[in-house]
C-alpha atoms as a PDB file:
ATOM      1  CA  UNK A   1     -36.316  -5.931 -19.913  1.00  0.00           C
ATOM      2  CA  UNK A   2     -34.195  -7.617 -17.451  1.00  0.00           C
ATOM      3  CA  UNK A   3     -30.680  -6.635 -16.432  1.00  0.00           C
ATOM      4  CA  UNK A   4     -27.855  -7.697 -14.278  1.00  0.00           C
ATOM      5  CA  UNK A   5     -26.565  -4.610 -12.112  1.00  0.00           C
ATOM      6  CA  UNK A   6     -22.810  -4.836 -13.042  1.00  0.00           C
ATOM      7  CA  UNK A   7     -22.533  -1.572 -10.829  1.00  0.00           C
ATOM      8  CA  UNK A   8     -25.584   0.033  -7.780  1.00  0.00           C
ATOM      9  CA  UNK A   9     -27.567   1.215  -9.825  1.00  0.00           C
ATOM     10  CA  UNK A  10     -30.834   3.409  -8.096  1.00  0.00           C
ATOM     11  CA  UNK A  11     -34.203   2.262  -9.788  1.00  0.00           C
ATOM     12  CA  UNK A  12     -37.207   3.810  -8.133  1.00  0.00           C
ATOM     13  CA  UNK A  13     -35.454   5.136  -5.064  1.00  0.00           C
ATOM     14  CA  UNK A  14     -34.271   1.684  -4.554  1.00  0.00           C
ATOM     15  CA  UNK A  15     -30.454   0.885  -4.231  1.00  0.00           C
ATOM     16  CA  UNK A  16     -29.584  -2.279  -6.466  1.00  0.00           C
ATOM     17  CA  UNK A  17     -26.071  -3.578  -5.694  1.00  0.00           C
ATOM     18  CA  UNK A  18     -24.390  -5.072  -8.252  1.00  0.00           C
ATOM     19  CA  UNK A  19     -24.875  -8.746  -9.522  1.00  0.00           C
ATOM     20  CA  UNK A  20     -28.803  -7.969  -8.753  1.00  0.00           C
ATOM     21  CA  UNK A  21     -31.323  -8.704 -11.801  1.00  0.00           C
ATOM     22  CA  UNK A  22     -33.278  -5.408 -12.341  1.00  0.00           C
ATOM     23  CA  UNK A  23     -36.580  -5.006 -14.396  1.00  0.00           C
ATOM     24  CA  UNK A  24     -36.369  -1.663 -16.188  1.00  0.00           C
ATOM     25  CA  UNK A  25     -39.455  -0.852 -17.720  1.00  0.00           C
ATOM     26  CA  UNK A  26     -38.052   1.154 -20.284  1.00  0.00           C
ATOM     27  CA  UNK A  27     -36.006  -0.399 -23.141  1.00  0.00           C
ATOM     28  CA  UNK A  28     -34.356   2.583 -23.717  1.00  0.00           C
ATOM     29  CA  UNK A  29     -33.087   3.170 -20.726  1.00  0.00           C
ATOM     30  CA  UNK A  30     -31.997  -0.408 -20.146  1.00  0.00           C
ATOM     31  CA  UNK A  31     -29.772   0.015 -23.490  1.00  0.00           C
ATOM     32  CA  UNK A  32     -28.842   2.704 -22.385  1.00  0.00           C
ATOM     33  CA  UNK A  33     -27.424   1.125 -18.943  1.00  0.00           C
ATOM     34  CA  UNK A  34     -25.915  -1.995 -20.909  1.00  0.00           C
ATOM     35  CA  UNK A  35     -24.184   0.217 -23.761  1.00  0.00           C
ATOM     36  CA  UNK A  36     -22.770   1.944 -20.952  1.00  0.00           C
ATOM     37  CA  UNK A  37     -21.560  -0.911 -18.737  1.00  0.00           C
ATOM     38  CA  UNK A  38     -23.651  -0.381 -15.851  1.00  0.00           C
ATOM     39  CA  UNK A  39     -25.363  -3.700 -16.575  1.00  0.00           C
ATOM     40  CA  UNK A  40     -25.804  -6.764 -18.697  1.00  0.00           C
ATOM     41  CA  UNK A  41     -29.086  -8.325 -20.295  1.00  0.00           C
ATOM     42  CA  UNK A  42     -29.782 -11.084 -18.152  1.00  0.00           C
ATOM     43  CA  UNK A  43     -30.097 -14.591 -19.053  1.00  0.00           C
ATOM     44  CA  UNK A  44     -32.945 -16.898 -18.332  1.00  0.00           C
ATOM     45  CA  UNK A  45     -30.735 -18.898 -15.215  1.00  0.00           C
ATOM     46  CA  UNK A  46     -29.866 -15.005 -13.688  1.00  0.00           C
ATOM     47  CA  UNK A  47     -33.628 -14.500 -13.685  1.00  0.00           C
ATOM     48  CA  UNK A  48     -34.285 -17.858 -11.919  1.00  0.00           C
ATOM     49  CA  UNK A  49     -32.125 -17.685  -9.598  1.00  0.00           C
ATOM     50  CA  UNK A  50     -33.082 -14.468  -8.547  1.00  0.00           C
ATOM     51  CA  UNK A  51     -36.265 -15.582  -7.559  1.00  0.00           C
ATOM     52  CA  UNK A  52     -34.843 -19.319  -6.530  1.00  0.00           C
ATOM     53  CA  UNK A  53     -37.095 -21.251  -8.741  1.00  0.00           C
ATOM     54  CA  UNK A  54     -35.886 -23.390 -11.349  1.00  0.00           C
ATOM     55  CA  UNK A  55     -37.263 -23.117 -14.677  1.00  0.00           C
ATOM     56  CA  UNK A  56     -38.919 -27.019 -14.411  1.00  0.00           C
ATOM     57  CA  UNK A  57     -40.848 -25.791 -11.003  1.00  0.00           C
ATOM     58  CA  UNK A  58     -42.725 -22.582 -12.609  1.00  0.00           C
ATOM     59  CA  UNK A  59     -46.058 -23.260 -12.998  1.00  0.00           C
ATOM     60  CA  UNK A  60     -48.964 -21.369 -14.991  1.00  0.00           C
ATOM     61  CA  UNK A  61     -50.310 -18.228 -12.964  1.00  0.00           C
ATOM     62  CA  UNK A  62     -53.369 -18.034 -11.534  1.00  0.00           C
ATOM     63  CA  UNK A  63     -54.585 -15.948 -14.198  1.00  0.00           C
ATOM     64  CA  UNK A  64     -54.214 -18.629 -16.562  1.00  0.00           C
ATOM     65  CA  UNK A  65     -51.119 -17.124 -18.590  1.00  0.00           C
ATOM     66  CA  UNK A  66     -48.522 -19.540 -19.856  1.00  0.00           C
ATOM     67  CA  UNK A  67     -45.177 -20.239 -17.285  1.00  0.00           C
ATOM     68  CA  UNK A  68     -42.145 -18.579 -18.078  1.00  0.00           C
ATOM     69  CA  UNK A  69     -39.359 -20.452 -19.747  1.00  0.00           C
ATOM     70  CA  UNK A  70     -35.972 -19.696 -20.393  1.00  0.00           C
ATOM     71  CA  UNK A  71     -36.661 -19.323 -24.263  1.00  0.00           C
ATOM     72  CA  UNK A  72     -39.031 -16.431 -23.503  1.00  0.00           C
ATOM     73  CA  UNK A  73     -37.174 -14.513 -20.792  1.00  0.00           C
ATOM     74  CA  UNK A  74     -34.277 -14.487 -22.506  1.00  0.00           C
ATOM     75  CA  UNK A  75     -33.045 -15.470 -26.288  1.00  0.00           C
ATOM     76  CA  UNK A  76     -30.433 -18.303 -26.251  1.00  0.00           C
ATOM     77  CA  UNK A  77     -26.675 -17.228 -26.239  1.00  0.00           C
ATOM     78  CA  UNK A  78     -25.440 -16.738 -29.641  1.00  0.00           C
ATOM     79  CA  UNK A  79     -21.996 -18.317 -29.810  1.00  0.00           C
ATOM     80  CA  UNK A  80     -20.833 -15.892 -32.700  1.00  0.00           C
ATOM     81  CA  UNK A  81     -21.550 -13.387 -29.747  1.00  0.00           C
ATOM     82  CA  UNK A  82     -18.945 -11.239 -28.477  1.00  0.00           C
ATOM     83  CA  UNK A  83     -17.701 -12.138 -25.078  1.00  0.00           C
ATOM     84  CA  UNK A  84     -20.009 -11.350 -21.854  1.00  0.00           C
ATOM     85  CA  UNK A  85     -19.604  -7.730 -20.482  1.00  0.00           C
ATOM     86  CA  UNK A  86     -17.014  -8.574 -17.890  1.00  0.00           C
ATOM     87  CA  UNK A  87     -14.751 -10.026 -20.427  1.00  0.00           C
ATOM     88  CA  UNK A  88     -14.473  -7.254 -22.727  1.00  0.00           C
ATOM     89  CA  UNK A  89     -11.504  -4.735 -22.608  1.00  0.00           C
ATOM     90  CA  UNK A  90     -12.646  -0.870 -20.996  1.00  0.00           C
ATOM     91  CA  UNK A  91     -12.818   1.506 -23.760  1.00  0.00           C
ATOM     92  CA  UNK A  92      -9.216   3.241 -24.963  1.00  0.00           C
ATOM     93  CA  UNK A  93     -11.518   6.869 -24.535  1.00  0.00           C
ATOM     94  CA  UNK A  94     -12.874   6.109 -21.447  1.00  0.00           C
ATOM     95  CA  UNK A  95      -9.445   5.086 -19.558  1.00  0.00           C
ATOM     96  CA  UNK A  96      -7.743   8.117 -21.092  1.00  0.00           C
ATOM     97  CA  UNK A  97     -10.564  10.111 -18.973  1.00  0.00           C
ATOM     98  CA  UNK A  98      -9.800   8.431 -16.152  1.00  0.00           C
ATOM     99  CA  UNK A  99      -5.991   8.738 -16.247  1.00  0.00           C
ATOM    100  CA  UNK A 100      -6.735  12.497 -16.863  1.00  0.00           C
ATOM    101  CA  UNK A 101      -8.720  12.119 -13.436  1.00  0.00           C
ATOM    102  CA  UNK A 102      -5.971   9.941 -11.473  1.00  0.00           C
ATOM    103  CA  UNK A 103      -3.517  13.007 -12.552  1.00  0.00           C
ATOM    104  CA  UNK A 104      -5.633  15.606 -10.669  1.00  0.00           C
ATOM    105  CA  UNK A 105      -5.736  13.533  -7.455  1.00  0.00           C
ATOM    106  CA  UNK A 106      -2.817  14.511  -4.364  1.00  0.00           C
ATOM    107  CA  UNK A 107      -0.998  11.906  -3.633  1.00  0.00           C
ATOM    108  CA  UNK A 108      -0.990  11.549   0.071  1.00  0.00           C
ATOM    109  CA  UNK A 109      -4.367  12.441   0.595  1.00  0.00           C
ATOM    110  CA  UNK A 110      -6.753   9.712   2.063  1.00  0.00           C
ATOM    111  CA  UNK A 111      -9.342  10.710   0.588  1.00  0.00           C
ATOM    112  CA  UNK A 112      -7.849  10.521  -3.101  1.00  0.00           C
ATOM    113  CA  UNK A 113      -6.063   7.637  -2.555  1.00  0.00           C
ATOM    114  CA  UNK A 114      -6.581   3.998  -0.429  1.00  0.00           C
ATOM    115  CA  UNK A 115      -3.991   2.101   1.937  1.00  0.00           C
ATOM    116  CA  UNK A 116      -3.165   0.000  -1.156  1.00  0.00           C
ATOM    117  CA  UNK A 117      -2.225   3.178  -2.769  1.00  0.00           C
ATOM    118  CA  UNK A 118      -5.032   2.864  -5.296  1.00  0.00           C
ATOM    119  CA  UNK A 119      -7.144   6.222  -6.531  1.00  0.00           C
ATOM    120  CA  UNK A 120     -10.473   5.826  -4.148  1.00  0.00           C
ATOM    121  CA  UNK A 121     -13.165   5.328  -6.720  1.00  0.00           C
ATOM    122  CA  UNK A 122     -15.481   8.141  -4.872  1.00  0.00           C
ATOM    123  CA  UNK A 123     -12.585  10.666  -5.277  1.00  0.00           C
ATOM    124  CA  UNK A 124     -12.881   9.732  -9.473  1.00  0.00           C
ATOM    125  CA  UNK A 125     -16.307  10.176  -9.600  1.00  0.00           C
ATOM    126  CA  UNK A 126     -16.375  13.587  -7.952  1.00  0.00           C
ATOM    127  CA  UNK A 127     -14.385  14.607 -10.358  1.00  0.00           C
ATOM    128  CA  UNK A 128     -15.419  12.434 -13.519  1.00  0.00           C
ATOM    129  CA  UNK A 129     -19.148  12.728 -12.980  1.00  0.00           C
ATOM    130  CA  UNK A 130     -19.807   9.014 -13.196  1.00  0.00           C
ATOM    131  CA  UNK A 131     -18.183   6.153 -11.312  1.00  0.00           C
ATOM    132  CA  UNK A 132     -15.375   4.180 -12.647  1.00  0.00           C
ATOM    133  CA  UNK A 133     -15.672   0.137 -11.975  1.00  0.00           C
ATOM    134  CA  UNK A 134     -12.216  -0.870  -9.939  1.00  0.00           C
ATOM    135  CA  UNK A 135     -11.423  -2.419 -13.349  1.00  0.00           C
ATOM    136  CA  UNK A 136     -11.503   0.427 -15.849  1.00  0.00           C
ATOM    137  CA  UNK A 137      -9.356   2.354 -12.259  1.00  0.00           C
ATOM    138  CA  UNK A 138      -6.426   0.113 -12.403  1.00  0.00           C
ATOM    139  CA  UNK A 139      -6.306  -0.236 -16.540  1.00  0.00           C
ATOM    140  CA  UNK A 140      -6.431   3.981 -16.589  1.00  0.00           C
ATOM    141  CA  UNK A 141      -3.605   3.858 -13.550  1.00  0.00           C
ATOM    142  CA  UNK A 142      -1.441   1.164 -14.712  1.00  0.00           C
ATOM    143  CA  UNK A 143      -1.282   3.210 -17.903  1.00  0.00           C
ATOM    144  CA  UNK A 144      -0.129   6.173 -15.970  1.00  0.00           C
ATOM    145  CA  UNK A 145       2.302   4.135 -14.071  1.00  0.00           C
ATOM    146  CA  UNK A 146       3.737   1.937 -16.648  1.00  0.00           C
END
């Protein structure tokens, strides 16, 4: 299965920074990584641009299998479909953690907090085990601020 990195994600040693499509071999695991918003599925168009073909310019490989299309690396966008991953709201539980997090940072201290006076992300994860995304940072600090 195909994924978008919405975060790096490390797949066989490699670093993948986000926006990168990812094969992951395992469906599993790539559920795992989109239920968890560390990626998306991809579409057929992140696929193809990835490797900077169009769809109309793949050709059959030498092997004789059929091309790729776009129907068969990817289903067609439902529109019933909830909105893409970026769009949807951070999870009440999960921002809770991560106010619980910002509380346990000094304020002050460089390394807990950036010049914009922002928790630092890496200071969060030490403590959180996983890294927040900047967005599900400022939701869990707004909350503590507002």
């Amino acid at each position: 299965m195909f994924v978008v990195a919405l975060v790096t994600l490390v797949v066989g040693g490699e670093s993948k920074k986000p926006g990168s499509v990812v094969e992951i071999h395992d469906r599993d695991e790539a559920d795992a990584l989109v239920g968890r918003r560390f990626a998306r599925k991809a579409t057929a168009e992140d696929i193809a641009s990835a490797v900077a073909v169009e769809p109309e310019e793949w050709s059959a490989s030498k092997s004789g299998a059929p091309a790729p299309t776009p129907e068969t690396l990817a289903p067609a966008a439902d529109p019933e479909a909830p909105p893409e991953i970026a769009e949807i709201e951070p999870e009440g539980d999960r921002i809770a953690e991560i106010a619980d997090a910002i509380a346990l940072l000094e304020p002050g201290n460089a390394e807990h907090f950036n010049k914009g006076g922002k928790p630092e992300l890496s200071a969060l994860a030490e403590i959180l085990g996983y890294r927040p995304t900047a967005a599900e940072r400022d939701a869990a600090f707004a909350k503590i601020e507002g």
